[in-house]
Structure formats: C-alpha cells, structure tokens
C-alpha atoms as a PDB file:
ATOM      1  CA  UNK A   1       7.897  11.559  20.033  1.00  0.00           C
ATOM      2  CA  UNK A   2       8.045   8.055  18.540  1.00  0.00           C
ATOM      3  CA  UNK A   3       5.714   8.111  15.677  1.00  0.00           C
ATOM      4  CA  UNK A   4       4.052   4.316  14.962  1.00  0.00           C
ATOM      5  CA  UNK A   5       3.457   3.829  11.503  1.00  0.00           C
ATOM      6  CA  UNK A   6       0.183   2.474  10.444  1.00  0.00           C
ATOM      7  CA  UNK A   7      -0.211   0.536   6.578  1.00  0.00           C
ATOM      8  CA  UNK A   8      -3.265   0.329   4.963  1.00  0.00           C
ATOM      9  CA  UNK A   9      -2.905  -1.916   2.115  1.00  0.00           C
ATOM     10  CA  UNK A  10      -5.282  -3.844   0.086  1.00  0.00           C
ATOM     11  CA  UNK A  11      -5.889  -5.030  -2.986  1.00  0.00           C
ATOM     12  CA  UNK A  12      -6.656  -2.591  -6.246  1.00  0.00           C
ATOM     13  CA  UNK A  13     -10.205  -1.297  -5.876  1.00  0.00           C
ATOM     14  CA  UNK A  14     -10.749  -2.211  -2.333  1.00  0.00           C
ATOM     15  CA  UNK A  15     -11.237   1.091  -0.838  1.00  0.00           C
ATOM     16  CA  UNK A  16      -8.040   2.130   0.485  1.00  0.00           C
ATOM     17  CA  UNK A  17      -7.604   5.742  -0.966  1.00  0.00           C
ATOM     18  CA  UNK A  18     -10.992   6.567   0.211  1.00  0.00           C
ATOM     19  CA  UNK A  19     -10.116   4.937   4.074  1.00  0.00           C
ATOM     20  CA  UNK A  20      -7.414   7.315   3.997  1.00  0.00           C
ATOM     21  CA  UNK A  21      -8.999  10.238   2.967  1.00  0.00           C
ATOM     22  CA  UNK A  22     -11.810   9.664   5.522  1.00  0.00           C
ATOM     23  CA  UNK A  23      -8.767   9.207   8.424  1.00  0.00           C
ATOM     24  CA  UNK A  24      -7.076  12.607   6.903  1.00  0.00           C
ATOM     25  CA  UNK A  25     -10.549  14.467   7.634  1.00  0.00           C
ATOM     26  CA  UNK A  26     -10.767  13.396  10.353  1.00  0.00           C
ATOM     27  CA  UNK A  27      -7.244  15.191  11.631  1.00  0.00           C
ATOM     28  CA  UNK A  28      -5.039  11.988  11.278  1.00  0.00           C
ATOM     29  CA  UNK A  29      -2.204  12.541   9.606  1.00  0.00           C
ATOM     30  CA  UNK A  30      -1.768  10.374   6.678  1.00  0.00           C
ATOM     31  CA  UNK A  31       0.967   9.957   3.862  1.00  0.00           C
ATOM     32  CA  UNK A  32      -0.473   8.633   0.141  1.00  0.00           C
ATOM     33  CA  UNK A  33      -0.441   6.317  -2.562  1.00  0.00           C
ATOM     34  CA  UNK A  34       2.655   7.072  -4.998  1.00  0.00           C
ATOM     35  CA  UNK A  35       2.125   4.531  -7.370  1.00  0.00           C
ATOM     36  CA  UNK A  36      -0.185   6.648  -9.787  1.00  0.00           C
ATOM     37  CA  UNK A  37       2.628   9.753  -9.453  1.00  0.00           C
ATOM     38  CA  UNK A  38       4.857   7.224 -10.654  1.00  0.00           C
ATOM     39  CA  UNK A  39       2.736   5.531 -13.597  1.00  0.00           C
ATOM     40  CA  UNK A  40       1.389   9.145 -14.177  1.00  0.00           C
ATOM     41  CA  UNK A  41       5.176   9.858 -14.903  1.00  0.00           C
ATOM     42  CA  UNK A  42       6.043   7.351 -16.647  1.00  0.00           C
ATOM     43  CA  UNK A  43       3.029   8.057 -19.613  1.00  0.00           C
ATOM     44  CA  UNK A  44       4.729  11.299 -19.917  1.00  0.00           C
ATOM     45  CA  UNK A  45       7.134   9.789 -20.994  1.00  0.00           C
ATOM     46  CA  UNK A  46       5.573   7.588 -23.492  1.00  0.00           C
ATOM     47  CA  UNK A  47       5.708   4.475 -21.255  1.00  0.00           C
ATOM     48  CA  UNK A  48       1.998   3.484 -21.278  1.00  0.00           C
ATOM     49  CA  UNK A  49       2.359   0.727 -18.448  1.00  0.00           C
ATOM     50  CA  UNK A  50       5.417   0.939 -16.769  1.00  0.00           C
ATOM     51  CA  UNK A  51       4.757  -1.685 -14.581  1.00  0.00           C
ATOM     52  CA  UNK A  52       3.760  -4.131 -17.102  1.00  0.00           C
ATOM     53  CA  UNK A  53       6.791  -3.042 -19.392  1.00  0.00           C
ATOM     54  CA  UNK A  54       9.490  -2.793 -16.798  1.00  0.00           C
ATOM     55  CA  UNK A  55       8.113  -4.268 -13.823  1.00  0.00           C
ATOM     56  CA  UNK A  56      11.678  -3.745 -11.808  1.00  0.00           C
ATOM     57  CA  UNK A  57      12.177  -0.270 -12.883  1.00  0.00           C
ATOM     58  CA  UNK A  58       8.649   0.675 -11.805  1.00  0.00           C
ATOM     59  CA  UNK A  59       9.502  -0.873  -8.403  1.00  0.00           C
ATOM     60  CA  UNK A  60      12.485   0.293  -7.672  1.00  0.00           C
ATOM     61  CA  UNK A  61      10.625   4.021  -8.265  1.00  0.00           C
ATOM     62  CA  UNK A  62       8.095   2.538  -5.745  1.00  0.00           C
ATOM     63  CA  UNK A  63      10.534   1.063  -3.003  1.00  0.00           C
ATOM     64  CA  UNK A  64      12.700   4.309  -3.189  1.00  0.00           C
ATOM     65  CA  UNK A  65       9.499   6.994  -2.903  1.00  0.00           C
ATOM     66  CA  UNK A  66       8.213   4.551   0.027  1.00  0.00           C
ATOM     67  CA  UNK A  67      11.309   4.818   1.485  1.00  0.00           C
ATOM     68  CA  UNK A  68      10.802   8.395   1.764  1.00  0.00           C
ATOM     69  CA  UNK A  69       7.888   7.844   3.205  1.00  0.00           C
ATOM     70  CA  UNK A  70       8.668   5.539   6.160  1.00  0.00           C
ATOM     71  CA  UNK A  71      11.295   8.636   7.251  1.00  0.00           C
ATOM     72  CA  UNK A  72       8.797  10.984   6.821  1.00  0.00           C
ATOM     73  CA  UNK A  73       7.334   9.538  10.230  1.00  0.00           C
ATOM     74  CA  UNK A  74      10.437  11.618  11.951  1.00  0.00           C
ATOM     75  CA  UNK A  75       8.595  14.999  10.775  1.00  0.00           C
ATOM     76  CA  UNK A  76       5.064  14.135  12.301  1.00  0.00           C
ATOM     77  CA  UNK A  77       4.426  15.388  15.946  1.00  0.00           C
ATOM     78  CA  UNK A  78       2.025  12.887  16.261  1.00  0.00           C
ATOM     79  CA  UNK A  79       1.618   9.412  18.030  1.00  0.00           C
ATOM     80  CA  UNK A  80       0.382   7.618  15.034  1.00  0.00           C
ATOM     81  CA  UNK A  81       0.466   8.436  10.891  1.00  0.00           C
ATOM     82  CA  UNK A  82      -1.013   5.890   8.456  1.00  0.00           C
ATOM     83  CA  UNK A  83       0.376   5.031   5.538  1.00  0.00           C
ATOM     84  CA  UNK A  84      -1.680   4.259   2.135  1.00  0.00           C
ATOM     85  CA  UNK A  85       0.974   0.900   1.487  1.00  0.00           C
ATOM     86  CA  UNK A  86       4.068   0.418   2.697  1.00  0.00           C
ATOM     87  CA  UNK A  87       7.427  -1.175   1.614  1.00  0.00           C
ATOM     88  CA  UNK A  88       6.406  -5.011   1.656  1.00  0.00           C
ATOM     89  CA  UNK A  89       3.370  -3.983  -0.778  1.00  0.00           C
ATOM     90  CA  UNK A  90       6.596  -3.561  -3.518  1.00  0.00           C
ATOM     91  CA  UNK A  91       7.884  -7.302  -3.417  1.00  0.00           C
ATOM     92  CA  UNK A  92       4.296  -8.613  -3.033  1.00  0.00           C
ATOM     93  CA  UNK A  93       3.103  -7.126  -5.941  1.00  0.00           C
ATOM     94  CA  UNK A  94       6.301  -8.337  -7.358  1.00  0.00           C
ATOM     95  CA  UNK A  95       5.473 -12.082  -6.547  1.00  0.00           C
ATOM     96  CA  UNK A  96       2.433 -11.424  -7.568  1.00  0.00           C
ATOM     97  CA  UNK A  97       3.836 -11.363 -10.917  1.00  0.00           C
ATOM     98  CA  UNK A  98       6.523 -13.979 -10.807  1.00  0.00           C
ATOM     99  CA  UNK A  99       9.215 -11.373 -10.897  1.00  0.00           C
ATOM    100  CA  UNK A 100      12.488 -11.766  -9.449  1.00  0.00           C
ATOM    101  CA  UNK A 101      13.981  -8.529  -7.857  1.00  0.00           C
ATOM    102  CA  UNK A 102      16.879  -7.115  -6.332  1.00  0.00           C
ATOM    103  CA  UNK A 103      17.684  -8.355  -3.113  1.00  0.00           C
ATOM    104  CA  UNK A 104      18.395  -4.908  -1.324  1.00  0.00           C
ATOM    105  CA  UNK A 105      14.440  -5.196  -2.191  1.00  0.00           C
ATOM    106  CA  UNK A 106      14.146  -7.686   0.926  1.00  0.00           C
ATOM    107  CA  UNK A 107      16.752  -6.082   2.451  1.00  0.00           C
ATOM    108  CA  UNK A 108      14.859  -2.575   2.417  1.00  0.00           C
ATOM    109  CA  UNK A 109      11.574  -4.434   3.860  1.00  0.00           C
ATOM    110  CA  UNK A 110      13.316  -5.960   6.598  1.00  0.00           C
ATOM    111  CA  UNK A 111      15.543  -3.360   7.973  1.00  0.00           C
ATOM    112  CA  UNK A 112      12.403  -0.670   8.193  1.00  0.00           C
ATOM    113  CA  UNK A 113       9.438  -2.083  10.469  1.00  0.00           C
ATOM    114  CA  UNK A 114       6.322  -0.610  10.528  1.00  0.00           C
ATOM    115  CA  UNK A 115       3.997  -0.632  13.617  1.00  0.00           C
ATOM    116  CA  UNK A 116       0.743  -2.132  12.276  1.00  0.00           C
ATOM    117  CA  UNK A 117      -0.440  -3.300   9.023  1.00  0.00           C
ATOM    118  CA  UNK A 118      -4.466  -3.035   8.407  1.00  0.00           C
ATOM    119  CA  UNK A 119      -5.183  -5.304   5.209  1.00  0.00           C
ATOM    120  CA  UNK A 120      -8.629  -4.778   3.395  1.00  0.00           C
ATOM    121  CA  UNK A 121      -9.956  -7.611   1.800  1.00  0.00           C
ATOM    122  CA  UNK A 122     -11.541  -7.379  -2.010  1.00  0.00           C
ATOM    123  CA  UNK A 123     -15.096  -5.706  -2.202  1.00  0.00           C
ATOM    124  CA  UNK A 124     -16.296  -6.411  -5.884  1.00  0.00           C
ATOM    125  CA  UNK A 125     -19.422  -3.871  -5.447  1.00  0.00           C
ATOM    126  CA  UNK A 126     -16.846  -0.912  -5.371  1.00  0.00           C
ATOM    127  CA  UNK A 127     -14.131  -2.952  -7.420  1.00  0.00           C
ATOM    128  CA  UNK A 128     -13.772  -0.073 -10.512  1.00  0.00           C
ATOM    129  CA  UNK A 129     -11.188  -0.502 -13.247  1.00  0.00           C
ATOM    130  CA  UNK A 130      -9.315   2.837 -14.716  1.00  0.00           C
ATOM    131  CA  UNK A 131      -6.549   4.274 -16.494  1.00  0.00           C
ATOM    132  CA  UNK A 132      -4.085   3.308 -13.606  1.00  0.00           C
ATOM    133  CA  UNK A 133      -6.138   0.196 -12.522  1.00  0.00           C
ATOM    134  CA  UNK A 134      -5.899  -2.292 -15.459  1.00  0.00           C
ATOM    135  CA  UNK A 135      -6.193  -5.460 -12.805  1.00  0.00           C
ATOM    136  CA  UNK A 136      -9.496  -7.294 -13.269  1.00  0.00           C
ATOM    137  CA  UNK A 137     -11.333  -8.358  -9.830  1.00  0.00           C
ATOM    138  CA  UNK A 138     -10.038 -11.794  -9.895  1.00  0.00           C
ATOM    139  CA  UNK A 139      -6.636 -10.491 -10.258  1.00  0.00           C
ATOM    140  CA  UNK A 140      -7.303  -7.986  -7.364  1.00  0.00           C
ATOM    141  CA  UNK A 141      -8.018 -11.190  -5.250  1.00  0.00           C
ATOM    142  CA  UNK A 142      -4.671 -12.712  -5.795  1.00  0.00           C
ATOM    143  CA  UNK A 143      -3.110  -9.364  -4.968  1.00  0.00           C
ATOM    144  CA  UNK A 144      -4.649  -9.257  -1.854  1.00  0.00           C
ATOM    145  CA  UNK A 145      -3.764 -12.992  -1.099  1.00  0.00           C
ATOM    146  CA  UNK A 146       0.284 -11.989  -2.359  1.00  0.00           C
ATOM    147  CA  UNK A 147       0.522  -8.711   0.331  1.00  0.00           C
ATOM    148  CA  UNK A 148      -1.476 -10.836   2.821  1.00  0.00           C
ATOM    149  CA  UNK A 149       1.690 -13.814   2.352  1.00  0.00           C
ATOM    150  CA  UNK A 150       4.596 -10.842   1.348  1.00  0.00           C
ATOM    151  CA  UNK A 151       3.554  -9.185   5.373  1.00  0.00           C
ATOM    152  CA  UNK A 152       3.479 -12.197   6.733  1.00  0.00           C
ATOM    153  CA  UNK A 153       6.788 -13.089   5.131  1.00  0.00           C
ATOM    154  CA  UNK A 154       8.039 -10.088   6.677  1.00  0.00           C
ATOM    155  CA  UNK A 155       7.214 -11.521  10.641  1.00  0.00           C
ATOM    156  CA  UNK A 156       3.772  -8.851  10.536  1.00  0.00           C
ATOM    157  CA  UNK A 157       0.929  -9.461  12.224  1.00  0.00           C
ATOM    158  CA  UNK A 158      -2.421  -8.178   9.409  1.00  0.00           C
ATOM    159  CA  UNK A 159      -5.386  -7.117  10.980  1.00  0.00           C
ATOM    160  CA  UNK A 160      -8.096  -6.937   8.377  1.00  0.00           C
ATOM    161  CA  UNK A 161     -10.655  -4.572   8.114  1.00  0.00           C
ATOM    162  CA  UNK A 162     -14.366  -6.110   7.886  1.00  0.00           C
ATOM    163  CA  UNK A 163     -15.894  -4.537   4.418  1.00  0.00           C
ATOM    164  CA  UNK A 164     -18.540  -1.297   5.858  1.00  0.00           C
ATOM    165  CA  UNK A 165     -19.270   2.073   5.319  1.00  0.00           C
ATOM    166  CA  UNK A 166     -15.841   4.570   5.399  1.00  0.00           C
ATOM    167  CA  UNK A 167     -17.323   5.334   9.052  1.00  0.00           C
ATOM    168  CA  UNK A 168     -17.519   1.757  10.351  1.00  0.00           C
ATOM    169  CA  UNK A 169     -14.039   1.256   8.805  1.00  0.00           C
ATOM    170  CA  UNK A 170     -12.080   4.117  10.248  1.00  0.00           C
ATOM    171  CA  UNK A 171     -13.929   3.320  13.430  1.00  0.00           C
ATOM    172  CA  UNK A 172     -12.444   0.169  13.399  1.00  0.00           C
ATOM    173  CA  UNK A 173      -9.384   0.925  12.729  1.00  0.00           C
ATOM    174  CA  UNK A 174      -8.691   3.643  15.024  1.00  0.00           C
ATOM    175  CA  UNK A 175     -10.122   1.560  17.859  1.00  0.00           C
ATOM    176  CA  UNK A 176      -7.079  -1.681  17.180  1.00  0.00           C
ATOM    177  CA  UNK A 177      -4.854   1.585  17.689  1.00  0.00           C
END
C-alpha cells in the first residue's frame, strides 16, 4: 500500500497537537511533534534553550528525527497517516530566525515529498505560552507566514484550515483527503 503523508503544521499555539490528537481518536494513524523530546533532552542536559543557543544543532536533531518519521509511512497499512510537521517546518523555522544551515538541509526537504500539507493559521484566543513555547503571539504570526513561504519554496500546495472547534477542523480536513 502507498501510504500519503499528510502535514499539519502551524504556527506555535495554533492548535496543532490537539488536531492531531482529535484525528488519532478518531482511528487515524498519526505520527507526533518531536521538537519538545528534543528540547526536553536538551534541559537534561543543562541546555535551557537549545534552539535559541544552538539553533543548527537543535535542527539538525529535528531534520534527522523527522526523517525517521517520513519512513515510518512504509510501516502503516493505511492509505493516509498525518504528520504533526514535517521536514520543510526545520528550514522555515530556520529562516524564521535568519539562520543559515547546512545545505543537505534543502537537500533533505526536496528529495522526500509529502502528499499534502494542511497549514493552520494563528488563533490568539488559544495562543498559550510555556516552558517549551517561549514565542510571543506576534512571533507565532511570522512563523506561520515563514512555513507558509518555506512549503511553498518547496513546490507544495498549503491548504489552510479555517480556525473552529477540533470537530469542524478534523472534518475539514479529512474531507480535502
């Protein structure tokens, strides 16, 4: 079976996680977010913000677990399997912070294609900040705009989900599928 692979991306705080976890209930199957493993990690290790003190380090951690992730698609006996980001989110978020990278980073991006790419747009009513959120809401917006361009750099078409209830969103989604 050929397995398309579905992104959800978004900016921080724009509902994403809890998307997912509605479309997992629901009996799709559905790989996560690694980005707090990875900053989780890192504080072990006394790095407090790895991403703000080694920005290339934390996404080469990023790029390599996603990586893992797109091949994980070859496991699923399903048609579809969604994806909480994908690949592109690592140099957008990258740009995002005027930080040159590696270019096996493009390289990586273009040679592994997802199917679809569902973008969610910044919702300030649920926008919460945390110990592994630090972005403020106006920084969230740019992020969005930065994966909206890094996708788009990338040849994808975005669909973006309309702001709703987890129901209306999911409903949505599965219905472009």
């Amino acid at each position: 079976m050929n397995t398309k692979r579905i992104v959800i991306t978004g900016g921080p705080g724009s509902g994403k996680t809890s998307l997912i976890q509605k479309l997992e209930d629901a009996g799709h199957p559905c790989l996560h977010e690694i980005s707090r493993e990875v900053i989780l990690e890192a504080q072990r290790e006394g790095i407090e913000q790895l991403f703000l003190t080694d920005p290339v380090l934390f996404s080469k951690k990023l790029l390599e677990g996603r990586l893992l992730q797109f091949h994980q698609a070859k496991e699923h006996d399903s048609d579809h399997l969604f994806y909480d980001r994908g690949l592109p989110d690592v140099t957008a978020y990258m740009d995002f912070k005027n930080t040159d990278y590696p270019s096996y980073f493009v390289e990586t991006c273009e040679a592994h294609r997802y199917d679809q790419i569902f973008v969610l747009p910044p919702w300030e009513a649920i926008y919460t900040q945390d110990n592994e959120r630090y972005e403020s809401f106006e920084q969230a917006v740019e992020i969005y705009e930065c994966l909206q361009a890094g996708y788009e750099k990338y040849g994808y078409t975005i669909t973006n989900v309309p702001i709703g209830t987890l129901q209306e969103r999911a409903t949505f989604i599965l219905n472009q599928l």
